[in-house]
Protein backbone atom coordinates (compact mmCIF):
# COMPACT_ATOMS: atom_id res chain seq x y z
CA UNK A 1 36.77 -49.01 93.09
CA UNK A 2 35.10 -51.39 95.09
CA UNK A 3 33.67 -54.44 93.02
CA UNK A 4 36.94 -54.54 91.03
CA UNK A 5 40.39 -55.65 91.15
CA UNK A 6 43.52 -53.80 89.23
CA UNK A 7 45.92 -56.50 89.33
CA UNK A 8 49.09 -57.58 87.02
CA UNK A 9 47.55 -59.91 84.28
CA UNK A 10 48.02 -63.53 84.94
CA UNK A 11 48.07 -66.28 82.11
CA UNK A 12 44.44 -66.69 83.41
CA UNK A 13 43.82 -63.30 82.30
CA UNK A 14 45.11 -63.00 78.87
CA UNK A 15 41.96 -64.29 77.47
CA UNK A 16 39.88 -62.05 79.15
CA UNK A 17 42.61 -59.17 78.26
CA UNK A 18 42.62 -60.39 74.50
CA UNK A 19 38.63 -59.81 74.04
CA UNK A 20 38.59 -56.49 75.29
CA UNK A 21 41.40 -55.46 73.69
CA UNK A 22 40.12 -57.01 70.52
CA UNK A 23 36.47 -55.54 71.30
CA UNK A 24 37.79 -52.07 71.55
CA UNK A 25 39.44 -51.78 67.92
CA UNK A 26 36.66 -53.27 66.22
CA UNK A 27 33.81 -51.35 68.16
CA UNK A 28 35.55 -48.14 69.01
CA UNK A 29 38.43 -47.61 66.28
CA UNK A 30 36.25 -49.40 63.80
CA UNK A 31 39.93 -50.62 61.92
CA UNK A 32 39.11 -54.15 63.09
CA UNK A 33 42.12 -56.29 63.66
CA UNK A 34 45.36 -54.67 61.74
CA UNK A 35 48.46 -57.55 62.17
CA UNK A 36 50.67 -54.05 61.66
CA UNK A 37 49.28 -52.08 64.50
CA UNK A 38 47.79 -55.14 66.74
CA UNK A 39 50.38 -57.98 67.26
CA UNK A 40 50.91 -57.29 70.79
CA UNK A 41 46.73 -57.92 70.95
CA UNK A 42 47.36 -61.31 69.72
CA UNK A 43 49.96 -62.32 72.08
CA UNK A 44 50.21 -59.90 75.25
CA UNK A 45 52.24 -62.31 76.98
CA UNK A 46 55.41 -61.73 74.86
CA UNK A 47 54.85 -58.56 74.80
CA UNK A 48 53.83 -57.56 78.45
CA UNK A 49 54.10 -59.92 80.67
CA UNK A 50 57.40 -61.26 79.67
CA UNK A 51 59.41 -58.70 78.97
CA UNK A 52 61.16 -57.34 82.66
CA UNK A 53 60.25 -53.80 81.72
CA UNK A 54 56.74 -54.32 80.07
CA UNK A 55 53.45 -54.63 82.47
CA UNK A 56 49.78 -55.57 81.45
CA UNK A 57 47.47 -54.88 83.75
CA UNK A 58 43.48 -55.69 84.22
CA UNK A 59 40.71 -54.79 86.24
CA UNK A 60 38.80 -58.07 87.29
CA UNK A 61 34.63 -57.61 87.94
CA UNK A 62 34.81 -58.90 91.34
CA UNK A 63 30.95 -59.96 90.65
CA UNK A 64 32.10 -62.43 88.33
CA UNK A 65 35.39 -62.45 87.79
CA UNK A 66 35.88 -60.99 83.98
CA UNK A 67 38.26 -58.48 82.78
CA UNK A 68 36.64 -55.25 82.48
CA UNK A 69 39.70 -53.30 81.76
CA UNK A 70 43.24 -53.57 80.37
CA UNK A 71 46.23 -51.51 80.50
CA UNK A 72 49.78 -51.81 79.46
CA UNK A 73 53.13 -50.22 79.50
CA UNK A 74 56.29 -51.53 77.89
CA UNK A 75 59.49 -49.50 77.03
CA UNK A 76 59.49 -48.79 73.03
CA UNK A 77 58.91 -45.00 72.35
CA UNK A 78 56.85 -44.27 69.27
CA UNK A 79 58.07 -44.98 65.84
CA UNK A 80 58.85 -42.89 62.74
CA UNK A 81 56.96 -43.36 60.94
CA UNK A 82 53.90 -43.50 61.19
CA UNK A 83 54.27 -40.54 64.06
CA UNK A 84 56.35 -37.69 63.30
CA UNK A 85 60.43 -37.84 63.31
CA UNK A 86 60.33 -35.43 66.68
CA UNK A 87 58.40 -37.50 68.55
CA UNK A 88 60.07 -40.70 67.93
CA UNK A 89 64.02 -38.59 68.53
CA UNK A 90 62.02 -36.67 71.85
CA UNK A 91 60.81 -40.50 73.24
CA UNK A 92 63.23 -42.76 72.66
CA UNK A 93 62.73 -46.52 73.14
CA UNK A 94 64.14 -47.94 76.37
CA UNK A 95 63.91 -44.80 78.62
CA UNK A 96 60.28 -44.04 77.52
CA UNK A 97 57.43 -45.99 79.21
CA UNK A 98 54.62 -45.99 76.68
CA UNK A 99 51.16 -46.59 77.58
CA UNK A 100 49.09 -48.80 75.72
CA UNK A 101 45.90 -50.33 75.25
CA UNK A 102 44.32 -48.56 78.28
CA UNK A 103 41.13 -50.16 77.46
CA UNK A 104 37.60 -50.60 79.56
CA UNK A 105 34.73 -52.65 78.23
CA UNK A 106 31.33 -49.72 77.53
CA UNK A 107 29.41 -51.20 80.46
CA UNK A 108 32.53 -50.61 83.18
CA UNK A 109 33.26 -47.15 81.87
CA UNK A 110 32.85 -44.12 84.32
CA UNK A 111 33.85 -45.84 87.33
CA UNK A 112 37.56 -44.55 87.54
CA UNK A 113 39.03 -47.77 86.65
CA UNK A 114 41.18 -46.00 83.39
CA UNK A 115 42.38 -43.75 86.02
CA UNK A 116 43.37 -46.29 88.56
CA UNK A 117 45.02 -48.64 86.09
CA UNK A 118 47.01 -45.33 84.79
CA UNK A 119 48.46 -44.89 88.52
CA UNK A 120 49.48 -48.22 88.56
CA UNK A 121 51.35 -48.12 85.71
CA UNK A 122 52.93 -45.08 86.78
CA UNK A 123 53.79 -46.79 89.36
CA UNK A 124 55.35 -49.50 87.69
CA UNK A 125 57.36 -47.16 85.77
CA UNK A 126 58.96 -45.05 88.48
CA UNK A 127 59.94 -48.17 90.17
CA UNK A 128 61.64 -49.37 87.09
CA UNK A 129 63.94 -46.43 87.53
CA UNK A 130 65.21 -46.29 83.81
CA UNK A 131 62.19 -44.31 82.40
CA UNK A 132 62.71 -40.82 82.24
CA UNK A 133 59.26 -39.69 80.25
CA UNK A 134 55.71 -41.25 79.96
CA UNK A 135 54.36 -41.22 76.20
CA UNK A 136 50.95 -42.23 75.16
CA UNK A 137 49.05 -41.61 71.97
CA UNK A 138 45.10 -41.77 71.58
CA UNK A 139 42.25 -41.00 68.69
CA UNK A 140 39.71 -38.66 68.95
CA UNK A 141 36.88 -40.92 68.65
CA UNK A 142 37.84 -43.67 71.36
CA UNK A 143 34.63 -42.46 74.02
CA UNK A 144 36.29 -40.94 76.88
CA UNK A 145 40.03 -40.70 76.13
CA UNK A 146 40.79 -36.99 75.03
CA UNK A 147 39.25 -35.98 78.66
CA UNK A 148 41.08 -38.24 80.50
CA UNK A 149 44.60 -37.83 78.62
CA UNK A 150 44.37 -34.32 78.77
CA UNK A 151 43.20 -34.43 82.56
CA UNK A 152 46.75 -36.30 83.43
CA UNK A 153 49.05 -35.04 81.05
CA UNK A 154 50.14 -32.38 78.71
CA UNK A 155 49.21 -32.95 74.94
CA UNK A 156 52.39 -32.41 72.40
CA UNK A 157 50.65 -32.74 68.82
CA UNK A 158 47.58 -33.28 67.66
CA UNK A 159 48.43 -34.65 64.27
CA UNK A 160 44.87 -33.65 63.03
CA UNK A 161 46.30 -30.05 63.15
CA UNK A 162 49.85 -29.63 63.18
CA UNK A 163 50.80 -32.66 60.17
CA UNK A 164 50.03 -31.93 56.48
CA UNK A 165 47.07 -33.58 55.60
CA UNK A 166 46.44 -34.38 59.38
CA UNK A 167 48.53 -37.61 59.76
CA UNK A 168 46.94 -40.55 61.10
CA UNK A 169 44.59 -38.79 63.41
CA UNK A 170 46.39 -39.35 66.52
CA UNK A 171 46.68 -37.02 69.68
CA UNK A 172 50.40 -37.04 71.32
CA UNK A 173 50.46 -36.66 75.15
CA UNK A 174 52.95 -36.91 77.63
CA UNK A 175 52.21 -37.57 81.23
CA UNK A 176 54.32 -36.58 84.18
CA UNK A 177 56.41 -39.57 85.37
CA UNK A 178 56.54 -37.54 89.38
């Protein structure tokens, strides 16, 4: 980890924060920008940084000070729909910590810093002390994140399987909060 920083995100940072966020669902997910799915890209602030119970987190290049990796956690459990009705009743919203946007830019990647921002978030959430699960969802085509997911957590549904004409295409993990 040395040559980076995992820090909270600062209102310094939410530009940085925005562009690989933003960089990551047109390059890797390919949907572009969906208002729907992406608000919280848009305006992390009022969604992470704000909120007592939400976190966004970045790794900083100490070389030159950009954000090389984001990662967030705020306290809404998945919704039905779009995943399915037992995930959103297993998960619900204010004692689930969901992980989001646990992004890092193609040029940072295999240095651990996913990993590292994970811990920090768990972290976060079992000094909270209201979260009693960790929930996360991922696609199979974002480089990297099946392996890690299933390296710290235990996968629940893989909608490409196990929902009639495979859902959205989404993996459901859950990651030990101890």
């Amino acid at each position: 980890m040395r040559d980076y920083s995992i820090r909270d995100a600062t209102a310094a940072d939410i530009d940085g924060a925005r562009a690989v966020m933003l960089d990551t669902v047109y390059r890797d997910f390919a949907t572009g920008y969906v208002p729907r799915w992406h608000a919280d890209i848009i305006d992390p602030a009022s969604f992470y940084i704000e909120p007592p119970r939400h976190t966004l987190l970045v790794a900083v290049d100490e070389r030159d000070g950009t954000v090389a990796a984001t990662a967030a956690l705020d306290a809404r459990g998945p919704a039905h729909p779009p995943n399915p009705r037992w995930l959103a009743e297993r998960f619900p919203s204010g004692e689930t910590a969901q992980l989001r946007r646990v992004n890092v830019r193609p040029e940072h990647r295999r240095r651990g810093l996913a990993r590292h921002l994970v811990g920090a978030l768990l972290e976060f959430a079992r000094a909270d002390g209201g979260y009693r699960s960790v929930y996360l969802h991922t696609y199979p085509h974002s480089p990297g994140a099946l392996g890690l997911w299933r390296a710290l957590g235990k996968e629940l549904c893989d909608e490409r399987q196990e929902v009639p004409g495979g859902g959205s295409g989404a993996v459901h993990f859950e990651i030990p909060l101890n």
